[in-house]
C-alpha atoms as a PDB file:
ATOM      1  CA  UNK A   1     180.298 -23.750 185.491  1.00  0.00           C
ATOM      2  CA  UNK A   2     179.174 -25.010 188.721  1.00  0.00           C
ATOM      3  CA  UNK A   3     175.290 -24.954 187.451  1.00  0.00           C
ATOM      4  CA  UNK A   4     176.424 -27.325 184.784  1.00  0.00           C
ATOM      5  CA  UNK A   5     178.505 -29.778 187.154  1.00  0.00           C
ATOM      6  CA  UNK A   6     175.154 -29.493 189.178  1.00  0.00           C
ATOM      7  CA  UNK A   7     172.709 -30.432 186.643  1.00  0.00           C
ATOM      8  CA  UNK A   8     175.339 -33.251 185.164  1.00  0.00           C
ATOM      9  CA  UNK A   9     174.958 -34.338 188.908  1.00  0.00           C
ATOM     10  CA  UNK A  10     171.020 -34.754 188.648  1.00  0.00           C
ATOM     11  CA  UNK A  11     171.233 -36.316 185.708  1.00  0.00           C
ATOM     12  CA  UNK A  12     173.575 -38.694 186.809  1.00  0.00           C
ATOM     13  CA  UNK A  13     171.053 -39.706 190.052  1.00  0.00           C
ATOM     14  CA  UNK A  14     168.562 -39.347 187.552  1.00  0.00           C
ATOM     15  CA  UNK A  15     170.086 -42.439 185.421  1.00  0.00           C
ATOM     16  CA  UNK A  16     171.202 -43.971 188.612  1.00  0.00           C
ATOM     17  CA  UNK A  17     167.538 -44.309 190.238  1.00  0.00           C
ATOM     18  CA  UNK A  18     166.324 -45.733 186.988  1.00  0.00           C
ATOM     19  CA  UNK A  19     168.513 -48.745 187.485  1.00  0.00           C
ATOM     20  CA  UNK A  20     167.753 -50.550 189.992  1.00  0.00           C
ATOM     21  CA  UNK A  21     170.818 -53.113 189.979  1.00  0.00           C
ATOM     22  CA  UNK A  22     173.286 -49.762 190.409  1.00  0.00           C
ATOM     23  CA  UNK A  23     174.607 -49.795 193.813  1.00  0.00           C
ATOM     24  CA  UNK A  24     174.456 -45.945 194.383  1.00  0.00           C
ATOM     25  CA  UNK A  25     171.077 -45.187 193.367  1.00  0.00           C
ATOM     26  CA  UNK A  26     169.480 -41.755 195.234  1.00  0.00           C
ATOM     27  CA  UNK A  27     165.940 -42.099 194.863  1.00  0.00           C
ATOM     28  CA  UNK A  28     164.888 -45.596 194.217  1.00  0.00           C
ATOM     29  CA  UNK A  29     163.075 -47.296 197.551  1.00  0.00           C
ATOM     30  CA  UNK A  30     163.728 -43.143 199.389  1.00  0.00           C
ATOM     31  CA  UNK A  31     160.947 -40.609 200.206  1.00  0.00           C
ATOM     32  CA  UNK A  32     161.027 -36.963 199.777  1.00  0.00           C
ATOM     33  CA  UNK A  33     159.416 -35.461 203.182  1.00  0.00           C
ATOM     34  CA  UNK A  34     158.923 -31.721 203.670  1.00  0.00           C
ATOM     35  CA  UNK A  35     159.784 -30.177 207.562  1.00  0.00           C
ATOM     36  CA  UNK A  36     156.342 -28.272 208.360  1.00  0.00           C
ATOM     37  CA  UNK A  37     158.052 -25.637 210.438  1.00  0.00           C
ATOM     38  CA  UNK A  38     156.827 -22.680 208.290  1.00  0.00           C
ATOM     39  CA  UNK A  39     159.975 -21.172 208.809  1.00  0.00           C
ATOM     40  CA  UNK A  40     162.023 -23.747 207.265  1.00  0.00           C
ATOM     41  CA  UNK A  41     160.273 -26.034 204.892  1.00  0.00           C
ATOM     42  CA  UNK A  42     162.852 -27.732 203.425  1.00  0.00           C
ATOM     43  CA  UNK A  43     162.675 -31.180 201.510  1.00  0.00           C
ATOM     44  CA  UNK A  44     164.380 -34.117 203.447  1.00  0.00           C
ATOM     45  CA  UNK A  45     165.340 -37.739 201.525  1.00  0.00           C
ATOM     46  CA  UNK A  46     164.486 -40.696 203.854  1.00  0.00           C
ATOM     47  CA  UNK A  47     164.987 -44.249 203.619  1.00  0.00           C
ATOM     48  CA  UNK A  48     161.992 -46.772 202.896  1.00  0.00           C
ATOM     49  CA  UNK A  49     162.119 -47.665 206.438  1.00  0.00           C
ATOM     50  CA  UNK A  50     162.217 -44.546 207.796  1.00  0.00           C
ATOM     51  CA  UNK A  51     159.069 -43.239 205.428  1.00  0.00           C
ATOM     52  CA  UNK A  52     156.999 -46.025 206.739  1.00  0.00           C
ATOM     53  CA  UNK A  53     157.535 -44.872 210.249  1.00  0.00           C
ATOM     54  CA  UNK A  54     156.077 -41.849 209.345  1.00  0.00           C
ATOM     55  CA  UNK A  55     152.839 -40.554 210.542  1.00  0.00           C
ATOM     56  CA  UNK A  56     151.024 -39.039 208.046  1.00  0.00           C
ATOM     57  CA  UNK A  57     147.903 -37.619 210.601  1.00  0.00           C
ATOM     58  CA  UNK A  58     151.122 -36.000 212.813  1.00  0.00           C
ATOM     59  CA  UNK A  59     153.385 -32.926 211.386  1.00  0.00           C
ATOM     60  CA  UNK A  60     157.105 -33.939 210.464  1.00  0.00           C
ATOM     61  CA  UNK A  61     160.280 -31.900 211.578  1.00  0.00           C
ATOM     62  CA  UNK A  62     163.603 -31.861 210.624  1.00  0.00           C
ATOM     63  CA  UNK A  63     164.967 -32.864 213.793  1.00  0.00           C
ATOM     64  CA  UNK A  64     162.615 -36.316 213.216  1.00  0.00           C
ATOM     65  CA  UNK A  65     165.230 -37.539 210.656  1.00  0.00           C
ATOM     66  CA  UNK A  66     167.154 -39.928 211.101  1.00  0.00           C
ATOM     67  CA  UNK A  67     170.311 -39.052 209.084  1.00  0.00           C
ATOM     68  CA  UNK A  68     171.864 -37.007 211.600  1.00  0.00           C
ATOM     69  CA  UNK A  69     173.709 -35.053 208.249  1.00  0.00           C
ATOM     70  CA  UNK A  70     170.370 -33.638 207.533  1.00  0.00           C
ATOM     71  CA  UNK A  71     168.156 -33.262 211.049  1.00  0.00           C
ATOM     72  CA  UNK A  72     168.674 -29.857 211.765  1.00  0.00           C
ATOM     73  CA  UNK A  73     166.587 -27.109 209.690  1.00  0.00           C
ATOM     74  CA  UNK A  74     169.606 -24.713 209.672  1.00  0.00           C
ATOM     75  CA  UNK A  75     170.907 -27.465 207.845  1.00  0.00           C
ATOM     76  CA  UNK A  76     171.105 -26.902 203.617  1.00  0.00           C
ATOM     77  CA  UNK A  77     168.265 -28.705 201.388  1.00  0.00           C
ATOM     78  CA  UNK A  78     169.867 -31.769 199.572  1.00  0.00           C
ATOM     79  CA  UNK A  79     169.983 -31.442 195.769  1.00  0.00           C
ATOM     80  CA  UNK A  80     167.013 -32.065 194.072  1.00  0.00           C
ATOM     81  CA  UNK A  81     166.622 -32.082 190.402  1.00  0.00           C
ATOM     82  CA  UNK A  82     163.717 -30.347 188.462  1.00  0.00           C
ATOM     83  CA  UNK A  83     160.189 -32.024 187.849  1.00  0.00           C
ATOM     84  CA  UNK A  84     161.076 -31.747 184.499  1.00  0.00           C
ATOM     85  CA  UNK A  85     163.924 -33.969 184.889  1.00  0.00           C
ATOM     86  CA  UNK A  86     162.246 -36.587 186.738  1.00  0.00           C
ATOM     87  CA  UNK A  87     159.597 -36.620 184.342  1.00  0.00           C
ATOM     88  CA  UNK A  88     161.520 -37.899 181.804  1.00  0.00           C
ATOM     89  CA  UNK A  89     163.280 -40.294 183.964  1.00  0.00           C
ATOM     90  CA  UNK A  90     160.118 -41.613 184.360  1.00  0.00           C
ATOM     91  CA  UNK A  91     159.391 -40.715 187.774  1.00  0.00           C
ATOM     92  CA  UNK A  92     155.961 -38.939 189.205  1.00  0.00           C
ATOM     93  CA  UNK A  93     155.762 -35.762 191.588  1.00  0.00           C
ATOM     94  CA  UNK A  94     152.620 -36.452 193.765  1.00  0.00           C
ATOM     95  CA  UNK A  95     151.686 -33.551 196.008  1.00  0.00           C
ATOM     96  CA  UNK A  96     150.466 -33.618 199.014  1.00  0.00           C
ATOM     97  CA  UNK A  97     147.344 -31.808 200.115  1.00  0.00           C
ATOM     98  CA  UNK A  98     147.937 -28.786 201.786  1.00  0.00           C
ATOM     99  CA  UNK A  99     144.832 -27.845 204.502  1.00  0.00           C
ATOM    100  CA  UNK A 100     142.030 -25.299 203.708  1.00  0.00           C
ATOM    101  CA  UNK A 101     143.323 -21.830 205.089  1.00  0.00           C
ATOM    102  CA  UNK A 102     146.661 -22.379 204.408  1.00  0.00           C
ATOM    103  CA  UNK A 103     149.230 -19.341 203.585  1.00  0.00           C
ATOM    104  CA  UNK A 104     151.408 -20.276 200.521  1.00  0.00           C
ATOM    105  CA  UNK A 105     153.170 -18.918 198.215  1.00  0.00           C
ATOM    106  CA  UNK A 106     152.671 -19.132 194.416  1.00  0.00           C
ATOM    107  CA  UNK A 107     155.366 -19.167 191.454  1.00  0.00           C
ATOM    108  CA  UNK A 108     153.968 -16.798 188.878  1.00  0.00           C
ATOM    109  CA  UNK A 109     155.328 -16.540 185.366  1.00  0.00           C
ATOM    110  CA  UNK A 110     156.496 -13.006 184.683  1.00  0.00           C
ATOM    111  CA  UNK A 111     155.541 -12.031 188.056  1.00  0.00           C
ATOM    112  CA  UNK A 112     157.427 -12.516 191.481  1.00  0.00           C
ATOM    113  CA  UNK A 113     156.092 -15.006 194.048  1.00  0.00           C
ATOM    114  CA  UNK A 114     153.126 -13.989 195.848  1.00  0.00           C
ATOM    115  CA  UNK A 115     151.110 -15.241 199.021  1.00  0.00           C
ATOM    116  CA  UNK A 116     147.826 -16.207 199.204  1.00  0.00           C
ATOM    117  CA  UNK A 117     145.159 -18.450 200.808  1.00  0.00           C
ATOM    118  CA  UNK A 118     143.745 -21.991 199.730  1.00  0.00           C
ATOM    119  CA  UNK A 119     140.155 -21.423 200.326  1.00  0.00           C
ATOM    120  CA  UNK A 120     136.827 -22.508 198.902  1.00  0.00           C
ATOM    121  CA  UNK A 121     135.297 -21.655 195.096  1.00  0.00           C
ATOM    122  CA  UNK A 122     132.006 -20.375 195.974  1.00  0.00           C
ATOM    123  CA  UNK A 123     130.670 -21.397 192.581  1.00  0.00           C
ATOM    124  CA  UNK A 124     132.335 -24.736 192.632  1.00  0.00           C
ATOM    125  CA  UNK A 125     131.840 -25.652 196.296  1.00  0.00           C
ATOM    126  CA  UNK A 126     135.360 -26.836 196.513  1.00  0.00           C
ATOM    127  CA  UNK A 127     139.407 -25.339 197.161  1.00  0.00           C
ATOM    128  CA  UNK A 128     141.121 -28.561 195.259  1.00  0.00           C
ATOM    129  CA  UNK A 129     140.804 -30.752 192.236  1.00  0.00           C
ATOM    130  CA  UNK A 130     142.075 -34.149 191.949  1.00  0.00           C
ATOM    131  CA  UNK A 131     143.635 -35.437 188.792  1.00  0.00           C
ATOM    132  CA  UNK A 132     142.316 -39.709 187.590  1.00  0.00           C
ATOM    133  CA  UNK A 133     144.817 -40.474 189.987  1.00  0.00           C
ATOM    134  CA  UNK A 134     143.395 -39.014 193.218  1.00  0.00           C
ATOM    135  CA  UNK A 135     146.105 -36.887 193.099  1.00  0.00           C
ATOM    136  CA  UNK A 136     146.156 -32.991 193.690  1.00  0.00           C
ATOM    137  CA  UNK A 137     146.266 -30.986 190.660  1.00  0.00           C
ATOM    138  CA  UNK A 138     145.050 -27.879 191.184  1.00  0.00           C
ATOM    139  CA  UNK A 139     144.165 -25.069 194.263  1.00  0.00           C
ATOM    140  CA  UNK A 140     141.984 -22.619 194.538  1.00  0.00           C
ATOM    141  CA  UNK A 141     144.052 -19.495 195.992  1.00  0.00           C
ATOM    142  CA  UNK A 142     142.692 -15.972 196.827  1.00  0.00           C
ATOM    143  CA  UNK A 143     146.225 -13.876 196.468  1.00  0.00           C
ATOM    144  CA  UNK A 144     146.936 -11.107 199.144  1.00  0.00           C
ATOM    145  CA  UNK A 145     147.518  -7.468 198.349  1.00  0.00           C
ATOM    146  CA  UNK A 146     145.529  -4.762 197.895  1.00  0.00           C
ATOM    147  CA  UNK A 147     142.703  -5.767 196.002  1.00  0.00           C
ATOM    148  CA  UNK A 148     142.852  -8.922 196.839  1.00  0.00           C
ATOM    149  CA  UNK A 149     142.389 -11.403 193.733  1.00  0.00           C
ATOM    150  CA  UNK A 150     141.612 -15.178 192.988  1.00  0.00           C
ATOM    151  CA  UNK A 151     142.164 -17.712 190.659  1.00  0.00           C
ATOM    152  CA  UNK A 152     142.803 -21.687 189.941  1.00  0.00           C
ATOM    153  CA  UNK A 153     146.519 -23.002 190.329  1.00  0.00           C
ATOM    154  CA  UNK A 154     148.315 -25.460 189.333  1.00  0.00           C
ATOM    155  CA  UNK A 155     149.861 -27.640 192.841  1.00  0.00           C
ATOM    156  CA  UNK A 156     153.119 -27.613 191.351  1.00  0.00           C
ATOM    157  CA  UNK A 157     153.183 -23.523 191.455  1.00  0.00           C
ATOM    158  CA  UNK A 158     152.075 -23.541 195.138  1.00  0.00           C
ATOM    159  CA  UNK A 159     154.174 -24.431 198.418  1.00  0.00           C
ATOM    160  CA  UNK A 160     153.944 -23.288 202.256  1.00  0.00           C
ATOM    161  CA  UNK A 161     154.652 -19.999 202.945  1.00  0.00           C
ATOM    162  CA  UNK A 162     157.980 -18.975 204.752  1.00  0.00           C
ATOM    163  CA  UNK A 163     158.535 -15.805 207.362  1.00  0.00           C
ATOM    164  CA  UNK A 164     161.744 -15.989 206.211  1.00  0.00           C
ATOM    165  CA  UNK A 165     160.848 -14.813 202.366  1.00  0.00           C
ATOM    166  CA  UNK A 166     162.835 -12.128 200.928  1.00  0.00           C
ATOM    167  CA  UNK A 167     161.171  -9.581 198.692  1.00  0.00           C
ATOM    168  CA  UNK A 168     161.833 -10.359 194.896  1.00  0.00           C
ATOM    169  CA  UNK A 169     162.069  -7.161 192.055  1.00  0.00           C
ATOM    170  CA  UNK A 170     159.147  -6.321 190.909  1.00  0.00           C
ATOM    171  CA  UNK A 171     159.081  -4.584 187.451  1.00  0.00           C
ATOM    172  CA  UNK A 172     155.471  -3.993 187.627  1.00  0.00           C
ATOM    173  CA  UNK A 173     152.361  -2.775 190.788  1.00  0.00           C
ATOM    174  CA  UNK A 174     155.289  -2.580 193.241  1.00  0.00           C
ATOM    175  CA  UNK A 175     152.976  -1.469 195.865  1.00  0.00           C
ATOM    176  CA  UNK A 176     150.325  -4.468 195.064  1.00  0.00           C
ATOM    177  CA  UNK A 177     153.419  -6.721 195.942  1.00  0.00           C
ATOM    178  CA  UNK A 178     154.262  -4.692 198.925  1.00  0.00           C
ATOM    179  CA  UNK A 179     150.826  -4.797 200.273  1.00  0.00           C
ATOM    180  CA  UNK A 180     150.925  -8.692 200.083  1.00  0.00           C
ATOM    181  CA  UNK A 181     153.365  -9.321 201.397  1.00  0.00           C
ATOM    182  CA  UNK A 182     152.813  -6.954 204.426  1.00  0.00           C
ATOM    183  CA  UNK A 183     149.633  -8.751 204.992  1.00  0.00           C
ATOM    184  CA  UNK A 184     151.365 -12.322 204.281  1.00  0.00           C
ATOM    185  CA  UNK A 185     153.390 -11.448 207.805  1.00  0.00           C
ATOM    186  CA  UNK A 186     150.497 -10.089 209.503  1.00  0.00           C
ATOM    187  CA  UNK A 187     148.361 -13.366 208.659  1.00  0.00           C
ATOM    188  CA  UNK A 188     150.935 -15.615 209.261  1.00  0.00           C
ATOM    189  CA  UNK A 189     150.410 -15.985 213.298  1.00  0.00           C
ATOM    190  CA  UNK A 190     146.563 -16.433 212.240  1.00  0.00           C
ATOM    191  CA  UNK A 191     145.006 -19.933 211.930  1.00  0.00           C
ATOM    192  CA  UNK A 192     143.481 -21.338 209.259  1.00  0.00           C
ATOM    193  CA  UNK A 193     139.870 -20.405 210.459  1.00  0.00           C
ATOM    194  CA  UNK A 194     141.364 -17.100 210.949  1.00  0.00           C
ATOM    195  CA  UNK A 195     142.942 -16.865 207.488  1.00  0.00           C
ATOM    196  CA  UNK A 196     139.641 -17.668 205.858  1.00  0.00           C
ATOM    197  CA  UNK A 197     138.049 -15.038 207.421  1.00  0.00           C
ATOM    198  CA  UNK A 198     140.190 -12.541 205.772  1.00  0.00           C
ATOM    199  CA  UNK A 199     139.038 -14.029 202.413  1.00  0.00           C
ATOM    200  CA  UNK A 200     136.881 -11.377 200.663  1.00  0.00           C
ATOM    201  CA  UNK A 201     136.685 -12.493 197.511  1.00  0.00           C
ATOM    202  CA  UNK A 202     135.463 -15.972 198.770  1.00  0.00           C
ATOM    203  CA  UNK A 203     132.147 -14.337 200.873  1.00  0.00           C
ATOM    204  CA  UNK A 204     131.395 -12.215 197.983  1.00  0.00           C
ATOM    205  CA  UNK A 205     131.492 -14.887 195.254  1.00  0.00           C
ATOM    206  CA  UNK A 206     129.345 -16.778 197.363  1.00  0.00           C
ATOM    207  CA  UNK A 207     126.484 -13.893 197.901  1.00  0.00           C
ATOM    208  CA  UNK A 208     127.027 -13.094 194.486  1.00  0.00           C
ATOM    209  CA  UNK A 209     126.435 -17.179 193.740  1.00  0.00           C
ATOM    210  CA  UNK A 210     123.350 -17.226 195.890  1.00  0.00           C
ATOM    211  CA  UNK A 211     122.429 -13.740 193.982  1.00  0.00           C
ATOM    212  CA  UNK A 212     123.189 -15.229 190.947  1.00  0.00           C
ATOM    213  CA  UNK A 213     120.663 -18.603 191.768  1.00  0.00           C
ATOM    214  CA  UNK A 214     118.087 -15.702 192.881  1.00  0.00           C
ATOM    215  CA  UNK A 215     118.149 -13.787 190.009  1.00  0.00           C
ATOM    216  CA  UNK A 216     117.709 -16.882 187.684  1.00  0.00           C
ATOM    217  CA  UNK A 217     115.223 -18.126 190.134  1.00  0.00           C
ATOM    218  CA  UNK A 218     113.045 -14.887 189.477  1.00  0.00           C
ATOM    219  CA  UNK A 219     113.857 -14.505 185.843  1.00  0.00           C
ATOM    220  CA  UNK A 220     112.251 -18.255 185.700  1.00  0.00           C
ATOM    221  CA  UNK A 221     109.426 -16.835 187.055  1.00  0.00           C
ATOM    222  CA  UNK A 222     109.081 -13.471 185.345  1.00  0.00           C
ATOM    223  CA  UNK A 223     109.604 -15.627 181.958  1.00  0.00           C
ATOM    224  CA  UNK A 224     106.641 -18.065 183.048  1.00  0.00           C
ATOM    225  CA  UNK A 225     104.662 -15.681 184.617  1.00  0.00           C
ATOM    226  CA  UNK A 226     105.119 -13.609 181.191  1.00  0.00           C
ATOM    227  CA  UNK A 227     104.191 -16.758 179.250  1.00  0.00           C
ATOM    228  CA  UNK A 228     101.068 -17.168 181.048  1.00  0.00           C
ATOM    229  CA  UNK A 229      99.907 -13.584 180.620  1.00  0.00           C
ATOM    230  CA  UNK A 230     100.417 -13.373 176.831  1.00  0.00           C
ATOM    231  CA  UNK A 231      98.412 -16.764 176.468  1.00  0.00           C
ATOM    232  CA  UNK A 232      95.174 -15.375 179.221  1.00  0.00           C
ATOM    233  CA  UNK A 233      94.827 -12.790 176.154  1.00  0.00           C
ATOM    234  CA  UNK A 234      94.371 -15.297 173.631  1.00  0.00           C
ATOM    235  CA  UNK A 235      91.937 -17.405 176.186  1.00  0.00           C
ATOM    236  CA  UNK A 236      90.268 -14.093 176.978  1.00  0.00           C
ATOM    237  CA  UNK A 237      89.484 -13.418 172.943  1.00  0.00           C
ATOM    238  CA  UNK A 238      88.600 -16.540 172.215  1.00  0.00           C
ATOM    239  CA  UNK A 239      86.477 -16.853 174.739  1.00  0.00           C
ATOM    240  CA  UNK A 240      85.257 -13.430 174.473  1.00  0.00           C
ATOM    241  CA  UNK A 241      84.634 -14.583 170.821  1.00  0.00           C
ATOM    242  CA  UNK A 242      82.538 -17.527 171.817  1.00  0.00           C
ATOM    243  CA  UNK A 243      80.475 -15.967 174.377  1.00  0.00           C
ATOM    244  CA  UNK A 244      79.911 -13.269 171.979  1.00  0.00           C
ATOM    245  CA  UNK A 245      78.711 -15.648 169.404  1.00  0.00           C
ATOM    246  CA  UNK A 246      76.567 -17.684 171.772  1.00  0.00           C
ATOM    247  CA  UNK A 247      74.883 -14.756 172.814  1.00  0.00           C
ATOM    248  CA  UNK A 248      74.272 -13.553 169.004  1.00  0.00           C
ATOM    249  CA  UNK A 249      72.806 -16.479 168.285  1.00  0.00           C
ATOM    250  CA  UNK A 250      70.819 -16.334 171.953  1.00  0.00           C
ATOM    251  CA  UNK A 251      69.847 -12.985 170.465  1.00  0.00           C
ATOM    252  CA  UNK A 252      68.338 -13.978 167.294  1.00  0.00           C
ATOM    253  CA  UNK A 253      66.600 -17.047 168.607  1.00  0.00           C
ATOM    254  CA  UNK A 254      65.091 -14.359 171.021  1.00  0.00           C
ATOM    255  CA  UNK A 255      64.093 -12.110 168.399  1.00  0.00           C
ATOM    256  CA  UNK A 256      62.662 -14.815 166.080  1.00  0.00           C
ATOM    257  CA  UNK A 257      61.003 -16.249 169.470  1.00  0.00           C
ATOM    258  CA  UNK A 258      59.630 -12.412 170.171  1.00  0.00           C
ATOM    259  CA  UNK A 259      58.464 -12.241 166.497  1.00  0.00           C
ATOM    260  CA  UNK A 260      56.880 -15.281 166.964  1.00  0.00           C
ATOM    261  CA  UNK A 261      54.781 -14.562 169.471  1.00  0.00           C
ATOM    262  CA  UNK A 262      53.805 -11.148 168.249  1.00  0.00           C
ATOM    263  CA  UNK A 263      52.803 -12.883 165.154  1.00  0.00           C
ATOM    264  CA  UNK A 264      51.145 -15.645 167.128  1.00  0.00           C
ATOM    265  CA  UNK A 265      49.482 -12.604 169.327  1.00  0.00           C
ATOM    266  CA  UNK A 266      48.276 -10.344 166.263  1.00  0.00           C
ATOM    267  CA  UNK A 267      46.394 -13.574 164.604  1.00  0.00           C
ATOM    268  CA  UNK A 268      44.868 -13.963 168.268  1.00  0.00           C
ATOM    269  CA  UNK A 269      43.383 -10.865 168.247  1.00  0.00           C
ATOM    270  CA  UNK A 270      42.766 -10.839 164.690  1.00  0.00           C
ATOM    271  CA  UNK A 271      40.422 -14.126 165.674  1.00  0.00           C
ATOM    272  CA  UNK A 272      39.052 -12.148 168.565  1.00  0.00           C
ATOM    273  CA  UNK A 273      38.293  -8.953 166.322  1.00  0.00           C
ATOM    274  CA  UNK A 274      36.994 -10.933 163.997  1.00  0.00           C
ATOM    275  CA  UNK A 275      34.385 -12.964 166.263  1.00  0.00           C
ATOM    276  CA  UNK A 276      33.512  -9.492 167.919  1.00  0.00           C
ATOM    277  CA  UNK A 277      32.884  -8.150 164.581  1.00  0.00           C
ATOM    278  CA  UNK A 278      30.893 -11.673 163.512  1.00  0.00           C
ATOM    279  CA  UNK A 279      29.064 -10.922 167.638  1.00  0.00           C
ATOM    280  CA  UNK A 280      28.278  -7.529 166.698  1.00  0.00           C
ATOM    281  CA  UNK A 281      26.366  -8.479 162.860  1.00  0.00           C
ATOM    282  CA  UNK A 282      24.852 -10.952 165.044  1.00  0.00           C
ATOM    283  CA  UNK A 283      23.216  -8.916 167.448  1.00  0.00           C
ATOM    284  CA  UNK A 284      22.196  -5.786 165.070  1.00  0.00           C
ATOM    285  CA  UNK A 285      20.220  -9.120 162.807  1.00  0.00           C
ATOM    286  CA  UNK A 286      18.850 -10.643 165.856  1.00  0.00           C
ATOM    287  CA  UNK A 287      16.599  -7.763 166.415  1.00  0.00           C
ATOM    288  CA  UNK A 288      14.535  -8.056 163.231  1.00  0.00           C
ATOM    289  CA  UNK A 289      13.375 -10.732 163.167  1.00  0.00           C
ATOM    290  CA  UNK A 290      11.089 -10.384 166.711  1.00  0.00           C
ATOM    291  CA  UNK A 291       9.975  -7.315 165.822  1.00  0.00           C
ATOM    292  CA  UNK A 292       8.473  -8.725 162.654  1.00  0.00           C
ATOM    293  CA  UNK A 293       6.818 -10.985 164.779  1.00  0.00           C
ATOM    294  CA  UNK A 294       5.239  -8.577 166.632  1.00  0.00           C
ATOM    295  CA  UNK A 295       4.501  -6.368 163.761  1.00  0.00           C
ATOM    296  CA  UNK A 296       2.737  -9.769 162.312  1.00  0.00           C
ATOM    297  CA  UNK A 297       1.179 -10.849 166.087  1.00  0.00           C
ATOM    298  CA  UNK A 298      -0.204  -6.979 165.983  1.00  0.00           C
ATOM    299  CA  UNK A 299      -1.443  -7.340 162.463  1.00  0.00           C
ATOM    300  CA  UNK A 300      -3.251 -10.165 163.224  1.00  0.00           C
ATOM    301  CA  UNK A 301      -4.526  -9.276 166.129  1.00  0.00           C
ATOM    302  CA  UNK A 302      -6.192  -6.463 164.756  1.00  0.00           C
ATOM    303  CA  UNK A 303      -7.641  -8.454 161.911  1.00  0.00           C
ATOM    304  CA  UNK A 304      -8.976 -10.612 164.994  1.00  0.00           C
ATOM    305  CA  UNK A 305     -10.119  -7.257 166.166  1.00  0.00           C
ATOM    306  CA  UNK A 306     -11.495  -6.041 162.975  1.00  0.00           C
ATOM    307  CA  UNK A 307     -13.433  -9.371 161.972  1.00  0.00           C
ATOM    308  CA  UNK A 308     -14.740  -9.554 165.405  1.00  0.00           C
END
């Protein structure tokens, strides 16, 4: 009964804040600003005024508000009403960015909240995403326990982390839970440099990032180093072809050239056989013909004789 008075209630502000004539509105010209005491963390409603006297570069307290009903953090949270609500009263949730390292606390479907750490994506170079807006939409959380694990969340599923959480039922790894949350207190009292230390996952993903860029690196290379020895092959036969062919065809025009000069040789000495032979008739004629001479000088010098 009193959950139904309280969500008639919210929709009541709800309708209120959408009219901006009705003289009790809740939300319309008022800020919603968190307390950053970690062990508090409760949403306060301020004025207009009072929101633009706040500096954002500074951290805000509860004891900084000035509704004295509401500037105490032992004090109770006002009522809010769920996003979903103000969603279709036409208002917008924008979330502020929470600071690399921090401990928070995610809202898990089927699962009970669980601590963890905004730090970097090694493979995306980055811990938040920003919606059109410039708005945060998403972290990038590496959730505590034993293993540790990591994933992308949603900002409205993430808030600060408070000392003061009380262990919820867990149907299912009971002591994964208990492990996170045991480191959750230990890290709390760290900073955020501290915190990201502790981030495992975070240094592996990036070695296994820069492995990653090696190994494609070198499987570049193996591929074009592969490419370029099955087309030397190819070069080689071709070229193995053409040299072979040149030096075929160097080898007959060497043969025909050798052929040609025996043949050129043999008619030499053929010529040179044949004037020895044409020297040698000459010279066994040559003789005859003096010796008849003589034969016919004798002759008639004995008919000289003779007559005489």
């Amino acid at each position: 009964m009193e959950k139904e008075k309280l969500d008639s209630k919210i929709i009541e502000y709800c309708n209120t804040a959408m009219d901006p004539s009705a003289e009790n509105s809740m939300y319309v010209n008022k800020v919603w600003v968190q307390c950053e005491s970690e062990s508090c963390l409760k949403w306060r409603l301020l004025s207009s005024k009072d929101a633009a006297r706040v500096d954002h570069n500074k951290p805000w307290y509860c004891f900084m508000n000035a509704d004295s009903r509401y500037n105490n953090c032992s004090v109770s949270e006002e009522d809010f009403p769920e996003e979903s609500q103000l969603h279709e009263s036409g208002f917008k949730i924008v979330y502020s960015q929470l600071p690399l390292g921090s401990l928070v606390l995610v809202k898990l479907q089927n699962w009970p909240s669980w601590p963890g750490i905004l730090c970097p994506d090694s493979f995306k170079g980055k811990y938040v995403i920003y919606d059109l807006d410039g708005n945060v939409e998403q972290y990038h959380v590496e959730f505590l326990g034993d293993p540790h694990s990591r994933s992308w969340i949603n900002a409205t599923f993430v808030g600060h982390y408070s000392i003061t959480l009380k262990p919820e039922k867990c149907k299912k790894k009971k002591k994964w839970y208990k492990s996170a949350l045991q480191e959750a207190r230990l890290l709390y009292g760290y900073s955020h440099e501290q915190r990201l230390e502790m981030c495992h996952l975070a240094k592996q993903d990036k070695s296994k990032a820069d492995g990653k860029v090696a190994v494609v690196a070198k499987k570049r290379l193996q591929v074009s180093k592969n490419t370029t020895e099955k087309k030397k092959p190819n070069f080689r036969r071709k070229r193995k072809a053409i040299l072979k062919c040149s030096f075929e065809n160097v080898c007959s025009d060497d043969a025909l050239s050798k052929e040609n000069m025996v043949v050129s040789e043999t008619e030499v000495l053929l010529k040179e056989l044949e004037q020895m032979l044409q020297q040698a008739l000459d010279s066994t004629g040559a003789p005859d013909e003096p010796e008849e001479e003589r034969r016919e000088e004798v002759n008639a010098g004995a008919k000289v004789a003779w007559s005489s």
